[in-house]
N, C-alpha and C. Protein backbone atom coordinates (compact mmCIF):
# COMPACT_ATOMS: atom_id res chain seq x y z
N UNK A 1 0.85 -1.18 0.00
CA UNK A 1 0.00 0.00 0.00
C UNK A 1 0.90 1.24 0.00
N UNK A 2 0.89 2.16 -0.89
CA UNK A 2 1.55 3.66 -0.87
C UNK A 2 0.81 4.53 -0.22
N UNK A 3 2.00 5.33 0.44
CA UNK A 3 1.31 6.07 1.57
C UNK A 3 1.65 7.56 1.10
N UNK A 4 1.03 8.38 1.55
CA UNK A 4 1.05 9.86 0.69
C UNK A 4 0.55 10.65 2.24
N UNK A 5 1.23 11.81 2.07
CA UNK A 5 1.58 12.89 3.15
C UNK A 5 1.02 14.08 2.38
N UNK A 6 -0.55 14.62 2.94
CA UNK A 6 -0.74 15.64 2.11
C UNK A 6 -0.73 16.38 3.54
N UNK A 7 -0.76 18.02 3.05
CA UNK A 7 -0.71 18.99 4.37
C UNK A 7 -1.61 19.85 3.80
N UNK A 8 -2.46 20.07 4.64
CA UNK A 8 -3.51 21.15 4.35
C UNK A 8 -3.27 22.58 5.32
N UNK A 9 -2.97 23.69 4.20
CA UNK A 9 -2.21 24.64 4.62
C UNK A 9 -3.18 26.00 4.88
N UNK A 10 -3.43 27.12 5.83
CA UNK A 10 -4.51 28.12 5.03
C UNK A 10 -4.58 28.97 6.61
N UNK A 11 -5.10 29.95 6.23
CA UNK A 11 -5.17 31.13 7.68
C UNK A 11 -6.28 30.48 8.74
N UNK A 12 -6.21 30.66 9.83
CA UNK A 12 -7.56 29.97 10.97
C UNK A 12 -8.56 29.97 10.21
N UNK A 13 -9.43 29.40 10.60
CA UNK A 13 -11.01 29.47 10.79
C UNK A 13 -11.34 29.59 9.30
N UNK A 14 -10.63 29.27 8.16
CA UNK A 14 -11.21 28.79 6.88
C UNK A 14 -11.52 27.45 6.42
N UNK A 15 -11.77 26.51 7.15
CA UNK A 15 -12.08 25.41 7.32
C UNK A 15 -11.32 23.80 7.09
N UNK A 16 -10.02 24.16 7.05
CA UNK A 16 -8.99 22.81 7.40
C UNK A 16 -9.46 21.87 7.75
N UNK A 17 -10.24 22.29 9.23
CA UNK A 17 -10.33 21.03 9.74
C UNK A 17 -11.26 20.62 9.77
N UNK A 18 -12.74 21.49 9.70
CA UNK A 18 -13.79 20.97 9.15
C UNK A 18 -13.80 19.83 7.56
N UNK A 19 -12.70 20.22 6.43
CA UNK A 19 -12.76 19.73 5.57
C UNK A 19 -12.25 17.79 5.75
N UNK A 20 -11.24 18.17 6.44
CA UNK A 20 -10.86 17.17 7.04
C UNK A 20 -11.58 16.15 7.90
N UNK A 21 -12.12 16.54 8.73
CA UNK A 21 -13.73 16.01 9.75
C UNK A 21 -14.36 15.57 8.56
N UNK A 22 -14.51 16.18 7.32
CA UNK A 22 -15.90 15.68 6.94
C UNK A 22 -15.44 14.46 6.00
N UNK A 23 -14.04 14.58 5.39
CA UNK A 23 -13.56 13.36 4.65
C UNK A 23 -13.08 12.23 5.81
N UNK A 24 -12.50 12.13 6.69
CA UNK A 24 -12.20 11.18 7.52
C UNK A 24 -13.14 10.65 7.89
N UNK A 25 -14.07 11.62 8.86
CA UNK A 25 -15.82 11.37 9.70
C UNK A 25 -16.98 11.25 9.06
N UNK A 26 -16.65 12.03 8.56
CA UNK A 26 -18.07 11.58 7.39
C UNK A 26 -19.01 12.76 8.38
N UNK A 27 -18.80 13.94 8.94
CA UNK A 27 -19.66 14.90 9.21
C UNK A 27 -18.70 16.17 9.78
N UNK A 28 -19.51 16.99 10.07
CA UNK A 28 -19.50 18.35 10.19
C UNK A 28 -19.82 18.64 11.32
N UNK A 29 -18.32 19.70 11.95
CA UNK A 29 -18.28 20.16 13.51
C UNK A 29 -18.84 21.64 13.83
N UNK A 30 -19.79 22.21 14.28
CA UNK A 30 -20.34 23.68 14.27
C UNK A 30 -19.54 24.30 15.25
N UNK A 31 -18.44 23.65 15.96
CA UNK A 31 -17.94 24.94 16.94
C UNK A 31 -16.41 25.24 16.19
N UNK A 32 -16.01 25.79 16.24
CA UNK A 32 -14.60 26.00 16.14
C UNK A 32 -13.50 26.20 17.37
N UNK A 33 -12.56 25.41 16.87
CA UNK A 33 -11.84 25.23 17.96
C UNK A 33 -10.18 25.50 16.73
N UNK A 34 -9.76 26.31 17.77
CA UNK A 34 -8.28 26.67 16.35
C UNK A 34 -7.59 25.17 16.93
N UNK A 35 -6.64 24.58 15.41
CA UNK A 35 -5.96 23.30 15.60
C UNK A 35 -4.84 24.14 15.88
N UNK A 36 -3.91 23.16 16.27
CA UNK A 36 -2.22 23.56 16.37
C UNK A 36 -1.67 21.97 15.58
N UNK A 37 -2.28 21.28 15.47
CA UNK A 37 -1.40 20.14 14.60
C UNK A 37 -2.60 18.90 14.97
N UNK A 38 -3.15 18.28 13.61
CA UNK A 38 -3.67 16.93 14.06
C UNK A 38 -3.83 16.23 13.21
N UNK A 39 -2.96 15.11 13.33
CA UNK A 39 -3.15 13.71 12.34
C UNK A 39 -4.15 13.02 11.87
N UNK A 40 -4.74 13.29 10.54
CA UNK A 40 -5.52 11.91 10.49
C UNK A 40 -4.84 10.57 9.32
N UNK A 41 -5.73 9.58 9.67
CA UNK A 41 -4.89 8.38 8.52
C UNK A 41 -6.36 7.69 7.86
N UNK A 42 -6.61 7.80 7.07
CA UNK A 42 -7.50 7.40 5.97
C UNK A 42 -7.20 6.58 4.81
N UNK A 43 -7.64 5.13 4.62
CA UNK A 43 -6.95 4.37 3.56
C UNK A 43 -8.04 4.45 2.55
N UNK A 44 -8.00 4.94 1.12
CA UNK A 44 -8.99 4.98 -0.02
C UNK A 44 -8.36 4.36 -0.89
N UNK A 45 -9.64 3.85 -1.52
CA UNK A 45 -9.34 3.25 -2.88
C UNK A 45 -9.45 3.96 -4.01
N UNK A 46 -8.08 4.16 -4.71
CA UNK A 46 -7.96 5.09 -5.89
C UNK A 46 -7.42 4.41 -7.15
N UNK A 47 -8.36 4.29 -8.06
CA UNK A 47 -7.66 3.90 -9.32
C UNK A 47 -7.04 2.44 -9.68
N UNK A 48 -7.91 1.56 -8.93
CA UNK A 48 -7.38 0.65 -8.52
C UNK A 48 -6.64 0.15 -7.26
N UNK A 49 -6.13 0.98 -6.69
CA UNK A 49 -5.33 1.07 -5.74
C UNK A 49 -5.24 1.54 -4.20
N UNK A 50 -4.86 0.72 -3.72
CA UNK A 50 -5.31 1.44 -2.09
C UNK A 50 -4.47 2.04 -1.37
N UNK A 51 -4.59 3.13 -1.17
CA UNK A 51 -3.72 4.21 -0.58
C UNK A 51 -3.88 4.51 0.89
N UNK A 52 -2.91 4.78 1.30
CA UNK A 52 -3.07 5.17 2.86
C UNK A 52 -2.37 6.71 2.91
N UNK A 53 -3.58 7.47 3.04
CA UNK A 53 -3.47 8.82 3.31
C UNK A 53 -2.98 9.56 4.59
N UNK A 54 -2.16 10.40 5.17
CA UNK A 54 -1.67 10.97 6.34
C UNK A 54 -2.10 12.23 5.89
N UNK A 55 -3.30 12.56 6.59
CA UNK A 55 -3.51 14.15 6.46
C UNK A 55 -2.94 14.92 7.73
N UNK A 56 -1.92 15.99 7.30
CA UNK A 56 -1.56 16.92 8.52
C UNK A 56 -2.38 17.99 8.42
N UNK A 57 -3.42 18.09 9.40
CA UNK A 57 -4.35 19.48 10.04
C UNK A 57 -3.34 20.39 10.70
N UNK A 58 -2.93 21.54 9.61
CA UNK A 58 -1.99 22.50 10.45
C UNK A 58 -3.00 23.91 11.38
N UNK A 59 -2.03 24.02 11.85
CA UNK A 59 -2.47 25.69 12.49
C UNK A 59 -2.67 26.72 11.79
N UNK A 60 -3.39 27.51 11.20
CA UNK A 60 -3.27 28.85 11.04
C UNK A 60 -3.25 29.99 11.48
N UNK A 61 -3.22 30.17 12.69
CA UNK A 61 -2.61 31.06 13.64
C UNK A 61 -1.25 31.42 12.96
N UNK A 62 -0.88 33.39 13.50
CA UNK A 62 0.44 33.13 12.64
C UNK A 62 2.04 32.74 13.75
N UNK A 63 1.30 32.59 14.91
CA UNK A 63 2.37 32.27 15.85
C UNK A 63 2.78 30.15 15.42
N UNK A 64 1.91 30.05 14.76
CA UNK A 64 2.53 28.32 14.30
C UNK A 64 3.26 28.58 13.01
N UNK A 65 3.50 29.76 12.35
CA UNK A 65 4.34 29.57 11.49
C UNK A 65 5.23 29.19 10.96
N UNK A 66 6.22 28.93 11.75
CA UNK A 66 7.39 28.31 12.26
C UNK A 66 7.58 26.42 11.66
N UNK A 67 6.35 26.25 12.09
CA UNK A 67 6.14 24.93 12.11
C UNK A 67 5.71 24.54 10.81
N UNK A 68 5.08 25.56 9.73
CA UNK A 68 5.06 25.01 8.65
C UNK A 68 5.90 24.95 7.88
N UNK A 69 7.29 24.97 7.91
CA UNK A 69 8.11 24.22 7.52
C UNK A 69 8.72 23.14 7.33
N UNK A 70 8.66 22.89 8.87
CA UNK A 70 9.04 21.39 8.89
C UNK A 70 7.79 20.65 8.18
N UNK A 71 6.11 21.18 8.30
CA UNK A 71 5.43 19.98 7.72
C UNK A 71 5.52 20.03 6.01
N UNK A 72 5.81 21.15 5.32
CA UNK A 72 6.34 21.34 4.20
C UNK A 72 7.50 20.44 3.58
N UNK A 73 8.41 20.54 4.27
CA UNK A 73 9.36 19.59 4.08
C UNK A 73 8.82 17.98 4.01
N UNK A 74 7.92 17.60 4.80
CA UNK A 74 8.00 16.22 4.81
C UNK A 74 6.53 15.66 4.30
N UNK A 75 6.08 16.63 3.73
CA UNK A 75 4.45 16.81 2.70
C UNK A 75 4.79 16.07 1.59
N UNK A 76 4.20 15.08 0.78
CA UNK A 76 4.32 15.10 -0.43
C UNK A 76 3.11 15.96 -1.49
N UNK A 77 2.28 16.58 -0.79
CA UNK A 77 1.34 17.18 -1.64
C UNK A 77 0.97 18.31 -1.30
N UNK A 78 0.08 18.93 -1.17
CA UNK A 78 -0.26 20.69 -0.39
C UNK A 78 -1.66 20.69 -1.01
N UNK A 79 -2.93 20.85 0.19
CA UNK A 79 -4.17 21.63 0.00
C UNK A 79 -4.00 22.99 0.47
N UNK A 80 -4.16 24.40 -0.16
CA UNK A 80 -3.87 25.56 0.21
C UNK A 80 -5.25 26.22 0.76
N UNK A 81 -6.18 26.34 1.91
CA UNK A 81 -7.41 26.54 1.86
C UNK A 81 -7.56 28.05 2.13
N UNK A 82 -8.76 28.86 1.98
CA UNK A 82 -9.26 30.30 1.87
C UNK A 82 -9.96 30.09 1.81
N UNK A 83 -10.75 30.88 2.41
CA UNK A 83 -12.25 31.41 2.76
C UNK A 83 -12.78 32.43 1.47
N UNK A 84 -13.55 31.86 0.47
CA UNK A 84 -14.11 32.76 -0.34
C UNK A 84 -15.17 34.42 0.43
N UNK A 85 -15.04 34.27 1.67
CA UNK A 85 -16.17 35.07 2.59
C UNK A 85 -15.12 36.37 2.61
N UNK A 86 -13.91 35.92 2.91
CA UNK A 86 -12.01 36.91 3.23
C UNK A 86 -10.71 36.79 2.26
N UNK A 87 -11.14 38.25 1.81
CA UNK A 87 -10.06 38.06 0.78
C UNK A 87 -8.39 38.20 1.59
N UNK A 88 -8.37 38.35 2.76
CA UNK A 88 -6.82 38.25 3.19
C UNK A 88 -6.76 36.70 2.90
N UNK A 89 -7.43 35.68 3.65
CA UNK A 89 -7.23 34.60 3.46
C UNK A 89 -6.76 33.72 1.74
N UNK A 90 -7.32 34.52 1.03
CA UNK A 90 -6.93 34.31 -0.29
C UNK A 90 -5.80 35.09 -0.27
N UNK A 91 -4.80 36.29 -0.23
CA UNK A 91 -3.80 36.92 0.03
C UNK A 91 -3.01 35.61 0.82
N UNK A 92 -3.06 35.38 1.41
CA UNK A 92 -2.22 34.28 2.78
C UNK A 92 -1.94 33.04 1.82
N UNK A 93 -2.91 32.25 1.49
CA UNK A 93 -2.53 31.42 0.51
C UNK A 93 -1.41 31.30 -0.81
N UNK A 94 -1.55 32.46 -1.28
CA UNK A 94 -0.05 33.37 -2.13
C UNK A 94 0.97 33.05 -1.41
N UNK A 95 1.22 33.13 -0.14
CA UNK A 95 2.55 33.64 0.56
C UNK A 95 2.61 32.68 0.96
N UNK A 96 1.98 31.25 1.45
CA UNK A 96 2.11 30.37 1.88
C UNK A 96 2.75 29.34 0.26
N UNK A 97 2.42 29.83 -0.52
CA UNK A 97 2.73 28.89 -1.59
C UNK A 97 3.94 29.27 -1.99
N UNK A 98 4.39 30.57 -2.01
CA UNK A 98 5.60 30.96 -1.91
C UNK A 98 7.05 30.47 -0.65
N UNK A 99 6.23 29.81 0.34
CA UNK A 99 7.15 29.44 1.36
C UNK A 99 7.14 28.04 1.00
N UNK A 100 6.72 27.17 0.66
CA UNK A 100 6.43 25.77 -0.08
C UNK A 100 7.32 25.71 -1.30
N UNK A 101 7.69 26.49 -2.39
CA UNK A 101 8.57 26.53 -3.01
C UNK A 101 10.08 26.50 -2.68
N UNK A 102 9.97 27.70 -1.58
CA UNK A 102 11.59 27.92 -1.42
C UNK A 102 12.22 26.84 -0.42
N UNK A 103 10.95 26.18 0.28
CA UNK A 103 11.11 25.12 1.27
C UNK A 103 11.29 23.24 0.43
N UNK A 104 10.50 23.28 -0.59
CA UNK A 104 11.04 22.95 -1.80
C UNK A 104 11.84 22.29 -2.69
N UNK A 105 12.73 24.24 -2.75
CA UNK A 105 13.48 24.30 -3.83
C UNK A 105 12.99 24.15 -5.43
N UNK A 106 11.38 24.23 -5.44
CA UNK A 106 11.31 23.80 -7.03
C UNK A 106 9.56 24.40 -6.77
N UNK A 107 9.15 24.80 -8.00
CA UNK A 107 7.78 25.14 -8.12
C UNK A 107 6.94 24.27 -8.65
N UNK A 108 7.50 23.16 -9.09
CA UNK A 108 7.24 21.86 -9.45
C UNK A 108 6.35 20.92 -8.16
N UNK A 109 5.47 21.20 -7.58
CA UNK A 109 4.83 20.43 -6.16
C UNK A 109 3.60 20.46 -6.50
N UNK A 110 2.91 19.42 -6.54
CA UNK A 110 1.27 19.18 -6.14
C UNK A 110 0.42 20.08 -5.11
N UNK A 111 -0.41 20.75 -5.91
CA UNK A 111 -1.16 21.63 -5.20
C UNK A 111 -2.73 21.86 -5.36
N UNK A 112 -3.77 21.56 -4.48
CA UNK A 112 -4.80 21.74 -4.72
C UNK A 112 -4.79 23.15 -3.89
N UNK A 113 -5.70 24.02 -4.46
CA UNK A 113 -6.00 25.42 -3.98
C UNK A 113 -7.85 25.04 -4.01
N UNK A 114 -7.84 25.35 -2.53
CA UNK A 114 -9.70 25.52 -2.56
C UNK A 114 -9.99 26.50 -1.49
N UNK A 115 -11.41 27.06 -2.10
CA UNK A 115 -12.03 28.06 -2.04
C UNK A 115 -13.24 27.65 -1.13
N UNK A 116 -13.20 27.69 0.35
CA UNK A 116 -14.29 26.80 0.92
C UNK A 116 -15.24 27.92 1.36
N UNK A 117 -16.34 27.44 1.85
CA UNK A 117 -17.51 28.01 2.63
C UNK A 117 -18.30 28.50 1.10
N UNK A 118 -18.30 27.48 0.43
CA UNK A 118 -19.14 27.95 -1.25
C UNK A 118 -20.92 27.92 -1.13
N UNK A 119 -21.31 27.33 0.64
CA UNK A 119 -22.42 27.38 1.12
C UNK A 119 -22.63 28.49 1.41
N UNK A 120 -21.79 29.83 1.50
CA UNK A 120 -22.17 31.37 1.88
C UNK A 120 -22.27 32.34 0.85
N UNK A 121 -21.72 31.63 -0.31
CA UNK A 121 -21.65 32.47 -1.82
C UNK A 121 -22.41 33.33 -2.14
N UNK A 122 -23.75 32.81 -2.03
CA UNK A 122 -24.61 34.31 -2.64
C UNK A 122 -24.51 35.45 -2.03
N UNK A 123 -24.54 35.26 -0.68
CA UNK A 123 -24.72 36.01 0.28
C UNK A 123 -23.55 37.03 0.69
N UNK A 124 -22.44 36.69 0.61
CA UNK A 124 -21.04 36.80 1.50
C UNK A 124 -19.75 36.81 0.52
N UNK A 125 -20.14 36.33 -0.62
CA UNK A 125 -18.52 35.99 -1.36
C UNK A 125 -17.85 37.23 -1.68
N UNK A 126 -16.58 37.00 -1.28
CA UNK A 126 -15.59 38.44 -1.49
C UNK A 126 -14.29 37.94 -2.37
N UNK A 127 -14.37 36.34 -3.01
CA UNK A 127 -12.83 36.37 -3.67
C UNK A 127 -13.99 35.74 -4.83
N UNK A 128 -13.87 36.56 -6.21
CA UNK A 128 -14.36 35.74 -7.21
C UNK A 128 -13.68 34.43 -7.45
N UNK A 129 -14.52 33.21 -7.83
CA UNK A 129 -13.72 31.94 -8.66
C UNK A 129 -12.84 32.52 -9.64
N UNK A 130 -13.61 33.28 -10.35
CA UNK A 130 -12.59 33.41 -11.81
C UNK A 130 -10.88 33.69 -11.41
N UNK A 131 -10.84 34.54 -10.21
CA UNK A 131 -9.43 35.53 -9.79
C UNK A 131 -8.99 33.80 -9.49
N UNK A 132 -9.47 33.54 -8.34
CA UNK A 132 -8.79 32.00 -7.82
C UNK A 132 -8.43 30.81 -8.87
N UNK A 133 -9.16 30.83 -10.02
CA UNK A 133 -8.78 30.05 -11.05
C UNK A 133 -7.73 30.33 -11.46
N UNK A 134 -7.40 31.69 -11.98
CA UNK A 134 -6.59 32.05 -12.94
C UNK A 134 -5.18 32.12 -11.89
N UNK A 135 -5.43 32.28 -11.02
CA UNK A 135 -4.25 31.85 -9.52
C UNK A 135 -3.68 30.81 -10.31
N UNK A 136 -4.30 29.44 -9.77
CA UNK A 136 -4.62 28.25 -10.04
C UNK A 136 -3.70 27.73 -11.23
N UNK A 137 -4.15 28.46 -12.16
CA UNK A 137 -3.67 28.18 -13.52
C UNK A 137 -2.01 28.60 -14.03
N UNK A 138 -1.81 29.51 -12.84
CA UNK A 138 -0.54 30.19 -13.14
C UNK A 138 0.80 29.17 -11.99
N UNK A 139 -0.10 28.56 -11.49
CA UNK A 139 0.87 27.56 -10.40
C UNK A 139 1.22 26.38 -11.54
N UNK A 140 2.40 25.75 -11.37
CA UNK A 140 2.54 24.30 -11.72
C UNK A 140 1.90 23.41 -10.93
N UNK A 141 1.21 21.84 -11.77
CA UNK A 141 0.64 20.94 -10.85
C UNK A 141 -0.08 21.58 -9.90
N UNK A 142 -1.33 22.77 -9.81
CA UNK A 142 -2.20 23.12 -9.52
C UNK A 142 -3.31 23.28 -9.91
N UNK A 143 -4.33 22.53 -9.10
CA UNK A 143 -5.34 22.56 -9.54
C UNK A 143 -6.66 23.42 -8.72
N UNK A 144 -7.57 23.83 -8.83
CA UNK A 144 -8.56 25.15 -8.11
C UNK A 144 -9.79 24.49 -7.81
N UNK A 145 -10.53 24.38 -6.60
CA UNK A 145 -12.04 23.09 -6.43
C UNK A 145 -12.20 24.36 -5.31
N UNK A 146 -13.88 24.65 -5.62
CA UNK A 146 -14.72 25.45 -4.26
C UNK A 146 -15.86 24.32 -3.83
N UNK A 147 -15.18 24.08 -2.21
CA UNK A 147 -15.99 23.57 -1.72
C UNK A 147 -16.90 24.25 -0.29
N UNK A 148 -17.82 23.24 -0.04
CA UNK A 148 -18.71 23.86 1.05
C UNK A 148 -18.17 22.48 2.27
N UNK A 149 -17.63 22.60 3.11
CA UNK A 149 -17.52 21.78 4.15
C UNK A 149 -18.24 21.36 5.07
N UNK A 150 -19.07 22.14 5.30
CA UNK A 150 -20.65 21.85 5.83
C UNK A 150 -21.59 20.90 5.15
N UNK A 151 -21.88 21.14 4.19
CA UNK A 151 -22.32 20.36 2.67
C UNK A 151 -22.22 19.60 2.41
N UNK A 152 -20.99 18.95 2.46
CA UNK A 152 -19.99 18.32 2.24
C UNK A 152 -19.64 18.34 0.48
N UNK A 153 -20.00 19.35 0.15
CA UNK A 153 -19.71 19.78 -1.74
C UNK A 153 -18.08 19.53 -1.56
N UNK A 154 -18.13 18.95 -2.75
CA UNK A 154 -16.49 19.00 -3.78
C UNK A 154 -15.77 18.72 -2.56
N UNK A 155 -15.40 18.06 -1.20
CA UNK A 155 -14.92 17.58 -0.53
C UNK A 155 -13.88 16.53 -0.94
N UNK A 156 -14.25 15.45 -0.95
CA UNK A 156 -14.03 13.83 -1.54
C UNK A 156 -12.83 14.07 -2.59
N UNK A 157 -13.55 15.27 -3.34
CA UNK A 157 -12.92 15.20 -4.62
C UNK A 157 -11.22 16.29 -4.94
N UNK A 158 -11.30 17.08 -3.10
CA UNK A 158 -10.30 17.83 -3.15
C UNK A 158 -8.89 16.96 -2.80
N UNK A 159 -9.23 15.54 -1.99
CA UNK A 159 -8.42 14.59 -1.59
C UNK A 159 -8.00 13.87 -2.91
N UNK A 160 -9.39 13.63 -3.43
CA UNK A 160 -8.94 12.32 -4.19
C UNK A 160 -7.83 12.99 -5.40
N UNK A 161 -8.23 14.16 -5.93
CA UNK A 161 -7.13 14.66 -6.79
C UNK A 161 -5.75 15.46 -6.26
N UNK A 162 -5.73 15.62 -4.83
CA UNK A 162 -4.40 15.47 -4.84
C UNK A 162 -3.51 14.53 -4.70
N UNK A 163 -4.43 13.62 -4.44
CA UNK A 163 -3.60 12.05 -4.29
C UNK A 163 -3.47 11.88 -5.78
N UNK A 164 -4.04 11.76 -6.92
CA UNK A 164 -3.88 11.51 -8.01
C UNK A 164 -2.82 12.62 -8.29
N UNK A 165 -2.87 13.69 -8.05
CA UNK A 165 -1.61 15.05 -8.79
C UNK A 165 0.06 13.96 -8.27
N UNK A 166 -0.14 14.09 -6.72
CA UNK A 166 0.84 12.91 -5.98
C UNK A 166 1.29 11.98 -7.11
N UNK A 167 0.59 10.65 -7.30
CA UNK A 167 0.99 9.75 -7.89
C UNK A 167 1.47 10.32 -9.23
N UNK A 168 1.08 11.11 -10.27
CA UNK A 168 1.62 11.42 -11.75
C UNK A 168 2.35 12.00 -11.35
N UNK A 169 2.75 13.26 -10.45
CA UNK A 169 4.37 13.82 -10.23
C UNK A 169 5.15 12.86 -10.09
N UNK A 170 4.97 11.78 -9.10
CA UNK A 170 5.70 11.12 -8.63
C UNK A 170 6.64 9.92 -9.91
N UNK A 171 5.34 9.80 -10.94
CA UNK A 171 5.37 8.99 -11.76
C UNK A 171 6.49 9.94 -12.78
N UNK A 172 6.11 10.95 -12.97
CA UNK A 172 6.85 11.94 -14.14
C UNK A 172 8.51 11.82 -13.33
N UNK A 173 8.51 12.22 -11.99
CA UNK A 173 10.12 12.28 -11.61
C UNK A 173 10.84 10.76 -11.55
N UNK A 174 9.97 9.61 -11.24
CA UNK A 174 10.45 7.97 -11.50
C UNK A 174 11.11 8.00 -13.25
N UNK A 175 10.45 8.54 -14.49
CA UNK A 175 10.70 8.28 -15.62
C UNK A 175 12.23 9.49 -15.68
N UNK A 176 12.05 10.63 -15.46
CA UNK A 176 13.14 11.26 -15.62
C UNK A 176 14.55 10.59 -15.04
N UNK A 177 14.29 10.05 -13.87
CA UNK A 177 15.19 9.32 -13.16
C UNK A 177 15.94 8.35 -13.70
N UNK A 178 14.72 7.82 -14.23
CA UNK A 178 15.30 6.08 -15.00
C UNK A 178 16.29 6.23 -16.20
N UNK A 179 15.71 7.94 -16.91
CA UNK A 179 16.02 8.21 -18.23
C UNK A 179 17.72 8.62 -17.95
N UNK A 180 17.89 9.19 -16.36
CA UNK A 180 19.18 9.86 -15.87
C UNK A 180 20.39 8.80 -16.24
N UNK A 181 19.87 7.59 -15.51
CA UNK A 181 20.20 6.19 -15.05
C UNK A 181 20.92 5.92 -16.47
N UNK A 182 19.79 5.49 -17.43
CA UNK A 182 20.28 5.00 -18.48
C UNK A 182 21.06 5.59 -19.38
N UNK A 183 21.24 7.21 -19.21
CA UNK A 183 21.69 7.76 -20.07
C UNK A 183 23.40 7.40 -18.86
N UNK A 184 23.32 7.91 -18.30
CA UNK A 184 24.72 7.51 -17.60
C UNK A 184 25.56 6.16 -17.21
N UNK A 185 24.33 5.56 -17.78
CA UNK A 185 24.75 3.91 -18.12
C UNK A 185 25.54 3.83 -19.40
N UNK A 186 24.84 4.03 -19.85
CA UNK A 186 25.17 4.57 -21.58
C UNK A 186 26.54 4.37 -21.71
N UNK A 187 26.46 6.07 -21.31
CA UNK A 187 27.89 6.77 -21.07
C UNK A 187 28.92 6.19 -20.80
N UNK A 188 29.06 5.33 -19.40
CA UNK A 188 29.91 4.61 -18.90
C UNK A 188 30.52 3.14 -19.69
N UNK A 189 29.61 2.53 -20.07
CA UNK A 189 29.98 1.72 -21.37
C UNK A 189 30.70 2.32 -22.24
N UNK A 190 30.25 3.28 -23.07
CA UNK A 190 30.73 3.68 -23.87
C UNK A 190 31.84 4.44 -23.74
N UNK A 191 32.30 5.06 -22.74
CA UNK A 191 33.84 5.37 -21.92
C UNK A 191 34.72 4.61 -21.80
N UNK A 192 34.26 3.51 -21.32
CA UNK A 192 34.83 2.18 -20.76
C UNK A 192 35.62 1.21 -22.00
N UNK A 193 35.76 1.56 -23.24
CA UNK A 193 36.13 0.63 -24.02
C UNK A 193 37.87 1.22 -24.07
N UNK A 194 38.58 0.26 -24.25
CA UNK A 194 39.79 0.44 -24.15
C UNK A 194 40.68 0.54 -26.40
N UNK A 195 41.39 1.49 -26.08
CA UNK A 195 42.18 1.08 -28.07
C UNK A 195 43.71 1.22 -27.19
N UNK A 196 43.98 0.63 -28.30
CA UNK A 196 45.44 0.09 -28.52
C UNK A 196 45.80 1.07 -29.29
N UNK A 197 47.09 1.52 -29.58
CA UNK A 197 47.66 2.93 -30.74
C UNK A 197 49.16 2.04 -30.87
């Protein structure tokens, strides 16, 4: 079974951990309580295949900042969440994706960006989809899903495709690798032959 380390990254109280509650639990928590760090482990069947998921519920407080590094470092994927209700929270997500790069080293990383609380939209929305798309579109291996966590809308589907972004990166850097391999295989043979003069 392959195991995949996604980190769900985003300012307080835009719904991390509700999103999380509702894919692990299968429901929806009405109080809020700020996280500082909490594990869940979820095994799905994807594509054939059964995966064992490690979701890290980070803090968004900005005194845990600190700490999203180290879970950066040892992430293989990134959910970036914002509150379509607060456009700082969409601002924060920018700068958080910017610390994921340099933490990194490459802009090349699996990224779902979502736009939650899409249950307050008519009423409340302050970050258009279109702006968050075109975000979206300008990231590598990023992809853009508005969900409602309450709802449980486009939930399921913010996991299941970063686990899928996961596996094809993973798959694209295995082939480059192999291609490294063989070409320096190559090489070495072909170095290796000895002439006489």
């Amino acid at each position: 079974m392959r195991h995949f380390k996604v980190v769900l990254l985003g300012a307080g109280g835009v719904g991390k951990t509700s999103m999380t509650t509702q894919f692990v639990q299968d429901k929806f928590e009405e109080n809020y309580e700020p996280t500082i760090e909490e594990i869940h482990k979820k095994v799905i069947q994807l594509d054939g295949e059964q995966c064992m998921l490690e979701l890290v519920d980070t803090a968004g407080m900005d005194q845990f900042t600190q700490m999203r590094e180290m879970y950066i470092r040892n992430g293989d994927g990134f959910i970036l969440v914002y509150s379509i209700l607060d456009p700082t929270t969409f601002e924060d997500v920018k700068s958080i994706r910017e610390q994921i790069v340099r933490n990194k080293y490459t802009e090349q990383v699996p990224i779902v960006l979502v736009g939650n609380k899409r249950d307050l939209a008519e009423a409340e929305r302050a970050v258009d989809e279109d702006i968050a798309e075109k975000l979206a579109a300008r990231w590598p291996h990023c992809r853009f899903i508005e969900t409602s966590a309450r709802e449980h809308y486009e939930v399921e589907d913010v996991f299941l495709h970063i686990v899928r972004q996961i596996k094809d990166f993973e798959n694209i850097r295995k082939t480059r690798v192999d291609a490294l391999h063989k070409e320096a295989s190559t090489r070495r043979r072909s170095s290796g032959k000895c002439s006489v003069m």
